[in-house]
C-alpha atoms as a PDB file:
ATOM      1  CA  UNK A   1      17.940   4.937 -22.330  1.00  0.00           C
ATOM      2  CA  UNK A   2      19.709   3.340 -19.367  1.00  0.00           C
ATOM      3  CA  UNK A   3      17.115   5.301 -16.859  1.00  0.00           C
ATOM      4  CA  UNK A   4      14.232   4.481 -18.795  1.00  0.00           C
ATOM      5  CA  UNK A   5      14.954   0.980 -18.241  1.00  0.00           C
ATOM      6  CA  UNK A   6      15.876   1.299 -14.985  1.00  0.00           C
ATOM      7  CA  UNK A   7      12.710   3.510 -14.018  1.00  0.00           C
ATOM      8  CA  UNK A   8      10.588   0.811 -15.764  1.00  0.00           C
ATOM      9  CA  UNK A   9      12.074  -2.072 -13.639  1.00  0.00           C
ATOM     10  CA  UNK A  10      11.480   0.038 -10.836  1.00  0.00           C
ATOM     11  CA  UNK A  11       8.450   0.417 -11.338  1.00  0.00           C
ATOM     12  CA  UNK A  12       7.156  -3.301 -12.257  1.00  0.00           C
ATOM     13  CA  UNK A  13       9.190  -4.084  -8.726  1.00  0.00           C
ATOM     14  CA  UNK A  14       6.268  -1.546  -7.085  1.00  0.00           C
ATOM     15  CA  UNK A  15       3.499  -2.585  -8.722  1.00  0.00           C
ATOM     16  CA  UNK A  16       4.659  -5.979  -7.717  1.00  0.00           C
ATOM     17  CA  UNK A  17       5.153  -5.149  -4.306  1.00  0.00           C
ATOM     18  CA  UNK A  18       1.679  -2.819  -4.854  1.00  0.00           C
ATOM     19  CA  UNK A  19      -0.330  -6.109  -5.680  1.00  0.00           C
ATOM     20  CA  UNK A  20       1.029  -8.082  -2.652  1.00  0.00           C
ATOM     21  CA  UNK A  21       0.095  -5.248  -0.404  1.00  0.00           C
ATOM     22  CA  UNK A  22      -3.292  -5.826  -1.505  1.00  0.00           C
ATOM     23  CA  UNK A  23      -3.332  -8.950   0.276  1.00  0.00           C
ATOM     24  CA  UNK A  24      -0.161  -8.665   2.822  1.00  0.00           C
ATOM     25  CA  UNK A  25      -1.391  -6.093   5.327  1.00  0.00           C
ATOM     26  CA  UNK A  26       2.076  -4.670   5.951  1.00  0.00           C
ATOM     27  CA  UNK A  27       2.888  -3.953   2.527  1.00  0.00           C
ATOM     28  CA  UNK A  28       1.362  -0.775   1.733  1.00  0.00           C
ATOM     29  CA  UNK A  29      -0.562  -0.819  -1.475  1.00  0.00           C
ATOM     30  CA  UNK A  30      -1.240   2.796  -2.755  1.00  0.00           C
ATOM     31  CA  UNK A  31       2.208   4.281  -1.949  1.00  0.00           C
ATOM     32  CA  UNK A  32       3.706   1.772  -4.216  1.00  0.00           C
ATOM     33  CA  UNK A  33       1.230   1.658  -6.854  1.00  0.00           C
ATOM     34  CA  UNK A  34       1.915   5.777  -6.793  1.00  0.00           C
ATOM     35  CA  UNK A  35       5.553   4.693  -7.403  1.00  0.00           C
ATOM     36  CA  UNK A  36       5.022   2.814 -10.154  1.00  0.00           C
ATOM     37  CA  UNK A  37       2.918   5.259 -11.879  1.00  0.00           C
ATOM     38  CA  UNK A  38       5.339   8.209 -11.187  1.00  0.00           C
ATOM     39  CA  UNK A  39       8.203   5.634 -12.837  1.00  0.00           C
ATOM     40  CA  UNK A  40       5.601   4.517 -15.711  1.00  0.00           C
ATOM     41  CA  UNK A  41       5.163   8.380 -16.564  1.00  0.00           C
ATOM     42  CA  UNK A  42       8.612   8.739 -17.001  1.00  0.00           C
ATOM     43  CA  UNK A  43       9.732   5.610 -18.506  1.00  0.00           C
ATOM     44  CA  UNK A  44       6.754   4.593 -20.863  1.00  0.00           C
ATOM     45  CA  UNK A  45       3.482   6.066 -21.259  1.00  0.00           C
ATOM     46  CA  UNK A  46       2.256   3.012 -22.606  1.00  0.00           C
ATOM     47  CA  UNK A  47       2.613   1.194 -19.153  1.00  0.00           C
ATOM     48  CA  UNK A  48       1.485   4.270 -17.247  1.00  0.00           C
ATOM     49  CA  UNK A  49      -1.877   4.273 -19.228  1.00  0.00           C
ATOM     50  CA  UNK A  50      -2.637   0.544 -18.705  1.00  0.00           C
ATOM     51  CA  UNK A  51      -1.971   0.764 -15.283  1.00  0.00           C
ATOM     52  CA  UNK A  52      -4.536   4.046 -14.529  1.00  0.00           C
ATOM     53  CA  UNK A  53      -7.088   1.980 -16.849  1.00  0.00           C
ATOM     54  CA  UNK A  54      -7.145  -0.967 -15.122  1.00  0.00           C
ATOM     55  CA  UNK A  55      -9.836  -1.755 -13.679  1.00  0.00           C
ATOM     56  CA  UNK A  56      -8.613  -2.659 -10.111  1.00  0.00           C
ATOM     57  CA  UNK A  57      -5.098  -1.259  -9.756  1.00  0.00           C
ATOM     58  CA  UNK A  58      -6.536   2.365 -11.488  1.00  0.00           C
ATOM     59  CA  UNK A  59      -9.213   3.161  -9.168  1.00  0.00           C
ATOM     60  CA  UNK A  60      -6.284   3.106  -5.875  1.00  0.00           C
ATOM     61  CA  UNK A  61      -3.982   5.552  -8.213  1.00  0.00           C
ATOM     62  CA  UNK A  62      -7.206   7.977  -9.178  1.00  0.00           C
ATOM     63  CA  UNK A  63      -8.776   8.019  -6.389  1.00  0.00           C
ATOM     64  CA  UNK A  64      -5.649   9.175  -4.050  1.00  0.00           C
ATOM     65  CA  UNK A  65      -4.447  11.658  -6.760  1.00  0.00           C
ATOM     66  CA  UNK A  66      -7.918  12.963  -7.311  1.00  0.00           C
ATOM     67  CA  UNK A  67      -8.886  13.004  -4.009  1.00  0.00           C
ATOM     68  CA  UNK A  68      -6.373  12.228  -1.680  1.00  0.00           C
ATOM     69  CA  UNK A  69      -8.665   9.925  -0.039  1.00  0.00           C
ATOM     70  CA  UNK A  70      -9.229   6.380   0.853  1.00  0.00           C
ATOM     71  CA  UNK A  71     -12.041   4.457   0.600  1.00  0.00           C
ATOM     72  CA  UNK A  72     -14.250   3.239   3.936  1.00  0.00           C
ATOM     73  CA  UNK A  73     -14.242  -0.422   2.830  1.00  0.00           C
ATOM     74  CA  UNK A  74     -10.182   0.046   2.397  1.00  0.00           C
ATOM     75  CA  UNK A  75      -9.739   1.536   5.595  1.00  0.00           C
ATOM     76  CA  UNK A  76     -11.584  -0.871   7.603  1.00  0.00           C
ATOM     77  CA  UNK A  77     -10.255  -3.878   5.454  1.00  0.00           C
ATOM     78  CA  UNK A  78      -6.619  -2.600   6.111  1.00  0.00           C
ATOM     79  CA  UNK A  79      -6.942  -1.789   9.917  1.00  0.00           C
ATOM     80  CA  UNK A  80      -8.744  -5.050  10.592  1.00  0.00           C
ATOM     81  CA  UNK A  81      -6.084  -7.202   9.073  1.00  0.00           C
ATOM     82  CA  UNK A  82      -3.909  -5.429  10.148  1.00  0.00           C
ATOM     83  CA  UNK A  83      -4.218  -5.909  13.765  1.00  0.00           C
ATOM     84  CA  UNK A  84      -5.433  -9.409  12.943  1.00  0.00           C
ATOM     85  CA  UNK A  85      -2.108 -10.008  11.931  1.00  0.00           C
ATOM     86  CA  UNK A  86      -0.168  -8.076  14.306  1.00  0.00           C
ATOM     87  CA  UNK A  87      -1.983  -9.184  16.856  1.00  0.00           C
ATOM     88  CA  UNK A  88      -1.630 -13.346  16.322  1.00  0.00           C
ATOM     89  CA  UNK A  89       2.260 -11.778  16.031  1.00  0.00           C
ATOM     90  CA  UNK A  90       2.159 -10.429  19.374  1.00  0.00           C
ATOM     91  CA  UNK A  91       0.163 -13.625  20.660  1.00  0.00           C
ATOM     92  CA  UNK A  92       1.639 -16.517  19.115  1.00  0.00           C
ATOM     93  CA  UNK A  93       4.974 -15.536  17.622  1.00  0.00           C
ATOM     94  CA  UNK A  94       6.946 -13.494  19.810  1.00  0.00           C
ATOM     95  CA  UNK A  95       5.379 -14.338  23.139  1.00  0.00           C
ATOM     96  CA  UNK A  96       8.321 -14.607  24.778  1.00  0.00           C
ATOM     97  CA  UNK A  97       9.818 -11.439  24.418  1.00  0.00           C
ATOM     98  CA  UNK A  98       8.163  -8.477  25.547  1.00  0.00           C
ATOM     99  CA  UNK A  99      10.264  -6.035  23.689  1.00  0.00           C
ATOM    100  CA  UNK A 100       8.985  -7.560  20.580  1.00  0.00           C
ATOM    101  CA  UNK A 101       5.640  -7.613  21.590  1.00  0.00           C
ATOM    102  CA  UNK A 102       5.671  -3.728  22.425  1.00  0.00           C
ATOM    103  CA  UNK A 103       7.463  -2.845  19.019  1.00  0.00           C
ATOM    104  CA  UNK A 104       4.620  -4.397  16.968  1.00  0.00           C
ATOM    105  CA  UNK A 105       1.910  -2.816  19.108  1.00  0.00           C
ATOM    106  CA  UNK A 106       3.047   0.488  18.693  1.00  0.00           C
ATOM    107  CA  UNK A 107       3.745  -0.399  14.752  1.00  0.00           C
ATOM    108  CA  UNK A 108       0.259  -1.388  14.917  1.00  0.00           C
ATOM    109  CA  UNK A 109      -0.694   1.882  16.023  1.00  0.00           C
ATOM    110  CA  UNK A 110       1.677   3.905  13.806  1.00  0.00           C
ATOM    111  CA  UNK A 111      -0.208   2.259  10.942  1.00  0.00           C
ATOM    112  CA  UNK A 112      -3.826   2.596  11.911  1.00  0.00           C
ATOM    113  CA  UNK A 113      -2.652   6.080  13.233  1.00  0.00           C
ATOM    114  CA  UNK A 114      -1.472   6.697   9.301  1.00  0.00           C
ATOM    115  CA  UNK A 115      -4.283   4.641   7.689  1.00  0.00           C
ATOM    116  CA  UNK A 116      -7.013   6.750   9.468  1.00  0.00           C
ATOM    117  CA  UNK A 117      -4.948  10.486   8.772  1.00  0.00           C
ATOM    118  CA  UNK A 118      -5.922  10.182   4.924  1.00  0.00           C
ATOM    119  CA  UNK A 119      -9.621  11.965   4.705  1.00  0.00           C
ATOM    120  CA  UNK A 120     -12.558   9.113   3.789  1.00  0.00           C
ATOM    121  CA  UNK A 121     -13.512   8.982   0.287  1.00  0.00           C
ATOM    122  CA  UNK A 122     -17.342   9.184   0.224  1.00  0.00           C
ATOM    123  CA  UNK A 123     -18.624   7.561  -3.265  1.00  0.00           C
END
């Protein structure tokens, strides 16, 4: 009983986390929505299904376990803010250290690199 609970906190934390990532370019969405559905299946099926029918958080946990694929529009939304982000970092935050300002270009390339490895989904 004890994990169940525990695996259902879990997994409200990811979904949580999964939402902001919509939005928050770091945060990435899918991986955590995947966590939360792998705790969901374990903890309560009754969260698990209302989280694969909903009708925005579903289609990200469907489509990558159906297809292992991501959307066009989500690739290009998620690389573009992305470096828009990164890139005011590198500008405007840390402009006095170069150190800093190499470390997030090169994250910035580690996660378009990883964005771009998963295959397209075509619709």
């Amino acid at each position: 009983m004890a994990v169940k609970i525990a695996l259902v906190i879990l997994g409200v934390v990811s979904l949580g986390l999964g939402i902001l990532g919509i939005f928050l370019p770091l945060l990435p969405t899918t991986p955590l929505l995947l966590l939360a559905a792998w705790c969901f299946v374990r903890s309560s099926p009754r969260l698990y299904d209302w989280l694969l029918n909903h009708p925005r958080l579903g289609e990200y946990i469907r489509n990558f376990r159906e297809h292992n694929a991501i959307p066009l529009r989500v690739k290009i939304v998620s690389v573009t803010l992305v470096w828009l982000t990164l890139g005011y970092c590198i500008l405007a935050v840390v402009d006095k250290w170069w150190w800093a300002q190499v470390a997030l270009l090169l994250l910035s390339v580690a996660i378009t690199w990883h964005i771009l490895s998963y295959a397209t989904l075509k619709k």
